[in-house]
Structures are given as C-alpha cells and as structure tokens.
C-alpha atoms as a PDB file:
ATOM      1  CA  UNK A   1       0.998 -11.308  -6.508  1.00  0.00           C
ATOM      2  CA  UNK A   2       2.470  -7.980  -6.453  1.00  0.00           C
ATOM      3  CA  UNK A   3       0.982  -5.784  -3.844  1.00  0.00           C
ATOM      4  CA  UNK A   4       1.737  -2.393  -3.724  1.00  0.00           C
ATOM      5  CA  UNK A   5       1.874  -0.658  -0.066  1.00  0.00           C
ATOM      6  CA  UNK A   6       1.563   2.879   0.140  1.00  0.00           C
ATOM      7  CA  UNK A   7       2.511   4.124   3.465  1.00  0.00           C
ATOM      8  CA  UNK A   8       4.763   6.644   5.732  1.00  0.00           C
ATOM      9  CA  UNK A   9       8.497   6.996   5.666  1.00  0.00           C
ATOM     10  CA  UNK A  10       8.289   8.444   8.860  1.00  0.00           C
ATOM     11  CA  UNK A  11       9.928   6.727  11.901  1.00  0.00           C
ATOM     12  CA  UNK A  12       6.880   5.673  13.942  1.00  0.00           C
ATOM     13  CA  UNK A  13       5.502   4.153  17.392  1.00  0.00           C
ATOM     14  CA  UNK A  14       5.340   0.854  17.690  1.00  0.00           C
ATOM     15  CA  UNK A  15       1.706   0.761  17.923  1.00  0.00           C
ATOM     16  CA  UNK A  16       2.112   1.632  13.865  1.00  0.00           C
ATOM     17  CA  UNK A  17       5.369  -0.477  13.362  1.00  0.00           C
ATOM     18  CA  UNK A  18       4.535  -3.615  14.535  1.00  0.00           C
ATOM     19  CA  UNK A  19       1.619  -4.798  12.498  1.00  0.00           C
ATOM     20  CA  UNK A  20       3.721  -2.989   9.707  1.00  0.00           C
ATOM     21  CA  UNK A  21       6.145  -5.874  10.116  1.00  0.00           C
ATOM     22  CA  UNK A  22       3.293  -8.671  10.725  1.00  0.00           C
ATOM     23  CA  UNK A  23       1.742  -7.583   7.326  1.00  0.00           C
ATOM     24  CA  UNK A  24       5.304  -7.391   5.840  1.00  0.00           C
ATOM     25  CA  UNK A  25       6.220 -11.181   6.795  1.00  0.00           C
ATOM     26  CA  UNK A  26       2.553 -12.726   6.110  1.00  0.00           C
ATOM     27  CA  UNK A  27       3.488 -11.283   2.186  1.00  0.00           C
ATOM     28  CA  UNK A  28       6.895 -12.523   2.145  1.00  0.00           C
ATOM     29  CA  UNK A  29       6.386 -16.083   3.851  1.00  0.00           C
ATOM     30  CA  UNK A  30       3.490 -16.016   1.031  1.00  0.00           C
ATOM     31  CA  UNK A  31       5.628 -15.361  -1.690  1.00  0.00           C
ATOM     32  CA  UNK A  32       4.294 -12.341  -3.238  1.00  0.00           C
ATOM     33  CA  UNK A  33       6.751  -9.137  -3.969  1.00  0.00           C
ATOM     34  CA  UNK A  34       6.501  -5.782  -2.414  1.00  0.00           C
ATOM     35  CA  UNK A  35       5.601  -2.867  -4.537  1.00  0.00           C
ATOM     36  CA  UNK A  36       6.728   0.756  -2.670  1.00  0.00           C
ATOM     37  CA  UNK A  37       8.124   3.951  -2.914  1.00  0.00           C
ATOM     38  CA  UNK A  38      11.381   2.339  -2.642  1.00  0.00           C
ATOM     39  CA  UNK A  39      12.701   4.467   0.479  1.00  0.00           C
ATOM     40  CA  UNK A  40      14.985   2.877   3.235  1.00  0.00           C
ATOM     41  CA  UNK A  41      13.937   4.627   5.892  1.00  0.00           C
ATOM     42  CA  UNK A  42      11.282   5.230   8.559  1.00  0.00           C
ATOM     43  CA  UNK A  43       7.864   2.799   8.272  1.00  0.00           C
ATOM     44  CA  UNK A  44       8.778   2.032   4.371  1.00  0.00           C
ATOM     45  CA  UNK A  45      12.008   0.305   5.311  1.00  0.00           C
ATOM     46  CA  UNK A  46      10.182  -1.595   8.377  1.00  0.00           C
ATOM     47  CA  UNK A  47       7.922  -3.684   5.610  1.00  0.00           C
ATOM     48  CA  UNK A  48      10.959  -3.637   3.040  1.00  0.00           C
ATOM     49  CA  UNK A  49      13.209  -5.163   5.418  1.00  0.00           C
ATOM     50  CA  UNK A  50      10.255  -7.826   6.585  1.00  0.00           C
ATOM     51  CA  UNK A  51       9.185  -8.811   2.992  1.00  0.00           C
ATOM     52  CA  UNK A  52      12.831  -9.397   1.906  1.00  0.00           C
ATOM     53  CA  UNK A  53      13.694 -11.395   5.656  1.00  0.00           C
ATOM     54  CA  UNK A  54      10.593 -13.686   4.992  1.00  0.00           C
ATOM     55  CA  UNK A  55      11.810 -14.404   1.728  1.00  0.00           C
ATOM     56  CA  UNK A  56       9.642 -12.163  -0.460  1.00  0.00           C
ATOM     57  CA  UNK A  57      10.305 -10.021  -2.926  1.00  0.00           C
ATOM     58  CA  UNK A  58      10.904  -6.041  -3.547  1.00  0.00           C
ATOM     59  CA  UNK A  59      10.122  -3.690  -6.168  1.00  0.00           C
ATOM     60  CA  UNK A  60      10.896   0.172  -5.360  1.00  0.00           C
ATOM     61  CA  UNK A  61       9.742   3.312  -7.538  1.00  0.00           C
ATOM     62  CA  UNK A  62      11.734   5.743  -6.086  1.00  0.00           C
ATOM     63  CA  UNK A  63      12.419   9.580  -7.226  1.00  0.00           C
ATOM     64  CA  UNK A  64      14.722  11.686  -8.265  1.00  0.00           C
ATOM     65  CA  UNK A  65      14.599  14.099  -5.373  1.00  0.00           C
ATOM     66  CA  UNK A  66      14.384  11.166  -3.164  1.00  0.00           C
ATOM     67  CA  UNK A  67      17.138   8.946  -4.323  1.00  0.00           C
ATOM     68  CA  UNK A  68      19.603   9.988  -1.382  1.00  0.00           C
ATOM     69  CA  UNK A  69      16.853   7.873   0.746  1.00  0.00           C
ATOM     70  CA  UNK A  70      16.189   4.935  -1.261  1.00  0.00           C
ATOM     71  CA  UNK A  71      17.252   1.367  -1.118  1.00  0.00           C
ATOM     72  CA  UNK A  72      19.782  -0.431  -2.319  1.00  0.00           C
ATOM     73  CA  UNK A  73      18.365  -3.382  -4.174  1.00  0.00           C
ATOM     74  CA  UNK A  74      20.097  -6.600  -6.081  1.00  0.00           C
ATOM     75  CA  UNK A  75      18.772  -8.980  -8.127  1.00  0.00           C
ATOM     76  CA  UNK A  76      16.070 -10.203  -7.792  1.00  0.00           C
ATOM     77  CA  UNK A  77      14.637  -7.156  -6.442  1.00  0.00           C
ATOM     78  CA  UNK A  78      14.109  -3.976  -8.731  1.00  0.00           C
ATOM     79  CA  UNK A  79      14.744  -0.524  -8.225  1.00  0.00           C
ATOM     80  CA  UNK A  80      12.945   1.849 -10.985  1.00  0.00           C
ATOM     81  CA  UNK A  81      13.395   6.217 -10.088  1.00  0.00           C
ATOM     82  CA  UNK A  82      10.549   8.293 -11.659  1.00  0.00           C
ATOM     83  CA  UNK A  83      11.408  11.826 -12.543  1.00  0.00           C
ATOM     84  CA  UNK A  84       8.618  13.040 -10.277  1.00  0.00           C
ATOM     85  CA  UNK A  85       6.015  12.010  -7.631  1.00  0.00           C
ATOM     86  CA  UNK A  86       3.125  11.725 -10.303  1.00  0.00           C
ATOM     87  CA  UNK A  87       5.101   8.973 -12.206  1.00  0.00           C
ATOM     88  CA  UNK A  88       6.008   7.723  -9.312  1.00  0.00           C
ATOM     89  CA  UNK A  89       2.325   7.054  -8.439  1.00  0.00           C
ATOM     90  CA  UNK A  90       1.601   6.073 -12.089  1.00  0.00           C
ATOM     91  CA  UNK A  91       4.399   3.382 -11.756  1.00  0.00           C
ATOM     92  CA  UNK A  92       3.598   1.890  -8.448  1.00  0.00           C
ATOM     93  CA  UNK A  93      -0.023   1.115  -9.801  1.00  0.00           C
ATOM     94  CA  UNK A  94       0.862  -0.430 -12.921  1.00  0.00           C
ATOM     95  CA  UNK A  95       3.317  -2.917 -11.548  1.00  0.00           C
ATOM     96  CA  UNK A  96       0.612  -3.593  -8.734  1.00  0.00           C
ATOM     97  CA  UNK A  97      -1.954  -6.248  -8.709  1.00  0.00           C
ATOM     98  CA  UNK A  98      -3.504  -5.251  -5.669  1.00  0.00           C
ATOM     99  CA  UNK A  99      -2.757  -2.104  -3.159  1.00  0.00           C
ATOM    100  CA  UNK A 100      -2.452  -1.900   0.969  1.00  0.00           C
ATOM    101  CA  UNK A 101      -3.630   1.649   2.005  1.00  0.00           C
ATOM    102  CA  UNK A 102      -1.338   1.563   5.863  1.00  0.00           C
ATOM    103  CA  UNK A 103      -0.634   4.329   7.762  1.00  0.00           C
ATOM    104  CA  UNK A 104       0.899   8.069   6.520  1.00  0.00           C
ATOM    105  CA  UNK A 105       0.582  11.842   5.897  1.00  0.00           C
ATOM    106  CA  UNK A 106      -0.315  13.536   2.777  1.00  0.00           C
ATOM    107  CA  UNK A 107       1.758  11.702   0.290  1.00  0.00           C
ATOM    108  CA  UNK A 108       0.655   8.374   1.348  1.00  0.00           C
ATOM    109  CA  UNK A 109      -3.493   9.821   1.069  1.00  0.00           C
ATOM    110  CA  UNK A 110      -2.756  11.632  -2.404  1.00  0.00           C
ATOM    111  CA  UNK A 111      -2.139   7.926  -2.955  1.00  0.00           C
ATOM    112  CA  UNK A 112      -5.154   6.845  -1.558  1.00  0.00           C
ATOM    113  CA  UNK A 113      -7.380   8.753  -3.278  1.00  0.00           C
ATOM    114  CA  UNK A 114      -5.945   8.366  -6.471  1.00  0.00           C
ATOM    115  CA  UNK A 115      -6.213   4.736  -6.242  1.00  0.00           C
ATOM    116  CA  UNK A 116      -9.771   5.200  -5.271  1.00  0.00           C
ATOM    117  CA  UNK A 117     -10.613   7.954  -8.215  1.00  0.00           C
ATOM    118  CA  UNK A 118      -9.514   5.022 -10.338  1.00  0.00           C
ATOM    119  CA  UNK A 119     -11.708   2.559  -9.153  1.00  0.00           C
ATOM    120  CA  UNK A 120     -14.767   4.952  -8.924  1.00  0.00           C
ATOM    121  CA  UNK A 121     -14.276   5.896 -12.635  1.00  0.00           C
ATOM    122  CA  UNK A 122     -14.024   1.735 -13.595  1.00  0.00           C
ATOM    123  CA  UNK A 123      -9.969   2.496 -15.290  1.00  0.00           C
ATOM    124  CA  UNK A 124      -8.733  -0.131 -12.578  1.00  0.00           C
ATOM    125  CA  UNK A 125     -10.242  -3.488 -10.829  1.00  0.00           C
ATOM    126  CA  UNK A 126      -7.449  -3.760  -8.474  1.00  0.00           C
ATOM    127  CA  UNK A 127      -8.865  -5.014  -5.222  1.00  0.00           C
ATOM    128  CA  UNK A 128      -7.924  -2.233  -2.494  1.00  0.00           C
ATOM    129  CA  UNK A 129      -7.587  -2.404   1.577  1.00  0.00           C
ATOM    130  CA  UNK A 130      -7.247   0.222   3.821  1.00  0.00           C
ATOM    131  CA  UNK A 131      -5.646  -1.073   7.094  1.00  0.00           C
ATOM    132  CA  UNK A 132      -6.515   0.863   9.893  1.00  0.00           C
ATOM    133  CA  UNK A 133      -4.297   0.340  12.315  1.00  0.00           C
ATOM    134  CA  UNK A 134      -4.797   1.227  15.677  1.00  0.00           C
ATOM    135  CA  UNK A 135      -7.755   3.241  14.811  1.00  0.00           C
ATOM    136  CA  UNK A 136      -5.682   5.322  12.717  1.00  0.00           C
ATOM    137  CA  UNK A 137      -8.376   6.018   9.339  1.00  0.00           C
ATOM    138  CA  UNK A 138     -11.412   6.094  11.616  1.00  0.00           C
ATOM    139  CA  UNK A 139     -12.387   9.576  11.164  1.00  0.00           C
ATOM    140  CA  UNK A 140     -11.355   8.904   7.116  1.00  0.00           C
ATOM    141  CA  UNK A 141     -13.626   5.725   7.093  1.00  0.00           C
ATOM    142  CA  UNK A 142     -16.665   8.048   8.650  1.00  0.00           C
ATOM    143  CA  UNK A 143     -15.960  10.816   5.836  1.00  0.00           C
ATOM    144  CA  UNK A 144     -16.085   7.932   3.429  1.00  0.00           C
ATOM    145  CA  UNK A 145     -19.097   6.239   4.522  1.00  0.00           C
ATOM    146  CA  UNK A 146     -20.502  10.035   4.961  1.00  0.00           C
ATOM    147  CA  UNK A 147     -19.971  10.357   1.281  1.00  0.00           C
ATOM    148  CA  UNK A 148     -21.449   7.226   0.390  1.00  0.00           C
ATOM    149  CA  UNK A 149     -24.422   7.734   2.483  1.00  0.00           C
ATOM    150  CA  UNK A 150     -24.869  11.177   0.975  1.00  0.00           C
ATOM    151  CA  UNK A 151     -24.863  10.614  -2.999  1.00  0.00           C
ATOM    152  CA  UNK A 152     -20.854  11.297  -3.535  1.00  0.00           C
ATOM    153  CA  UNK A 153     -19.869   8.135  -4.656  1.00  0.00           C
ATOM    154  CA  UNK A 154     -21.755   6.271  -7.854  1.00  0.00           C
ATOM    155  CA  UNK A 155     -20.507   2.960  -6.920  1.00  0.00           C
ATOM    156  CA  UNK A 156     -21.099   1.243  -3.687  1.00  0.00           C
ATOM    157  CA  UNK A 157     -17.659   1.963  -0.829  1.00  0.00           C
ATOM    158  CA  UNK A 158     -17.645  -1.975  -0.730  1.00  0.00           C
ATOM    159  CA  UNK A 159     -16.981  -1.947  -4.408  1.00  0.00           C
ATOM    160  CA  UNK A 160     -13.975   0.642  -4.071  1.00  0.00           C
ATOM    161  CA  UNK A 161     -12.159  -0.479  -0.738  1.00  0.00           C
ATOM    162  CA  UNK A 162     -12.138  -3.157   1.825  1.00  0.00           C
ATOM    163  CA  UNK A 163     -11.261  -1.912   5.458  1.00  0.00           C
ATOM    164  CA  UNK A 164      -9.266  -4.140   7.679  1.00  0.00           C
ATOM    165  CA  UNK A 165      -7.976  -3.881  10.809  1.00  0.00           C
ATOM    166  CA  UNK A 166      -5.413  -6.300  11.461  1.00  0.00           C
ATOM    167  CA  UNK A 167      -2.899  -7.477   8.659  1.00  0.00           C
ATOM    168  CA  UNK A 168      -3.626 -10.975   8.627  1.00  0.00           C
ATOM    169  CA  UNK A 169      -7.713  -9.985   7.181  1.00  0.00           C
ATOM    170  CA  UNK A 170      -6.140  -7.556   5.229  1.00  0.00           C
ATOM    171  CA  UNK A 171      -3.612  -9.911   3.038  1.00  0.00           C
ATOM    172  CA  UNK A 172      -6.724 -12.431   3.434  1.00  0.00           C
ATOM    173  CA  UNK A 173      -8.777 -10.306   1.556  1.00  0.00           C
ATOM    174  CA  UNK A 174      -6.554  -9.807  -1.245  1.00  0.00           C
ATOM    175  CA  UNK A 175      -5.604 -13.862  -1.340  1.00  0.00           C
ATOM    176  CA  UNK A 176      -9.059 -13.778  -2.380  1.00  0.00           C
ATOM    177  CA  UNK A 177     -10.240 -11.286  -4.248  1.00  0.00           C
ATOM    178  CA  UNK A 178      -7.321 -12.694  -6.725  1.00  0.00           C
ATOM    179  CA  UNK A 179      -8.208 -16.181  -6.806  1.00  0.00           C
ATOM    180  CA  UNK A 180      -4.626 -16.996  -4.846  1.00  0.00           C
ATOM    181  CA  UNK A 181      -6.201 -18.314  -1.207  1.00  0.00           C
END
C-alpha cells in the first residue's frame, strides 16, 4: 500500500518524534512505501529515514523552491519535484492509497483539509487518519465534531476521517479499511 504522510519538516520534541518513528517502522517492517513531501529534514526525514531502515519503501514529491531540502533517493525509491505546492498536493494524493494526517503547521493542515474537501464531495474513497499525537489535534477534532454536530458536514466525520492516537491503531485502521490486515 502506498500511504501518503503529510506532516512537519520542522525539527521537533520527542514527544512528536518518537511515535513519528514507531509509525514509520510499523509501515516499513509491513512493506508498504512512503508517500511525502520528499524533504530530508526535520519530522519528514525522521519517518523517511524509519520507512527506508525497516525495509520499506519511499516516494518523495518535492518542489522546486524546496529542492535544496529534499532527499536524495536511488532506486527503488522515487523522487518526483512539482513546479509548485498545489501540484505538489495533487501528486502526493494520486500516488496515495491511503493518507496519515501527523503532526504540522499550515502546510501540513492545507493538506488536511484538502484531503478532507475531497472526501466530503465523494472525488476520493481513500481511507484517512488523523494521528493525534500527544493531544496535538484535540482542539481540531472538537472544531470538527462542532461542525458535524452543527449541519457543516453532509456526510457523517466517521465517513471522512478516522482519529487515532497511537501509530500502531492508526496503520491498523488502514490494514483494514484496504482489505491488507
């Protein structure tokens, strides 16, 4: 399966690193490939470097702008640079079967969302977990349950993410919802 991660670049606590890297080995010791935004640094290069140790795989969209900070990849692993962040996005979803919501600013919630636009509007079916690690999306998973609650959303929340809170129920869930556990 190839599960796309969208997450910081930032260098981060431990508190956000280490299930980072627990996530990260579950999906390489399970075979599947690792779709990102291709950087080498900060929180993206923490799961890079623990899909590729466990023996997974990696596929990076990277951009232009961004290039200076992205990783060097051999075969088997792929490498693909988008012209801008919107093709970026575009790209990371189609080579995705499935996408990991973890922990990041602005970029990695523009990602989010978009992701979650698609599934509200039925143009995707890709299962989709938020992990909230170390409380980090609870005030985002109130708003969300606010808007369901309220009328905002016309399909059910359950129908457009799962929320986990360790890694291990997170790469469960997806297992499942793609007929691969």
């Amino acid at each position: 399966m190839n599960i796309c991660v969208f997450l910081s670049a930032a260098e981060l606590d431990e508190r956000y690193t280490r299930p980072a890297r627990e996530f990260a080995e579950l999906l390489g010791k399970a075979g599947h490939t690792l779709v990102w935004g291709g950087s080498d640094v900060g929180l993206m290069k923490v799961v890079a470097d623990g899909v590729q140790e466990a023996g997974g795989r990696l596929f990076g969209v990277s951009v232009e702008f961004l290039q200076a900070k992205a990783r060097p990849v051999t075969e088997p692993d792929q490498m693909l640079v988008t012209a801008d962040l919107a093709e970026r996005k575009a790209a990371l979803l189609e080579n995705a079967d499935a996408v990991v919501i973890m922990v990041g600013g602005t970029g990695t919630l523009d990602e989010a969302t978009e992701i979650l636009e698609l599934k509200k509007h039925g143009r995707t079916t890709k299962p989709v977990v938020l992990l909230n690690t170390a409380g980090f999306y609870d005030g985002l998973k109130t708003q969300f349950r606010r808007m369901d609650d309220e009328g905002f959303l016309p399909v059910p929340l359950t129908d457009l993410v799962f929320f986990a809170e360790e890694p291990v129920g997170a790469l469960a869930y997806l297992e499942e919802s793609m007929g691969t556990r």
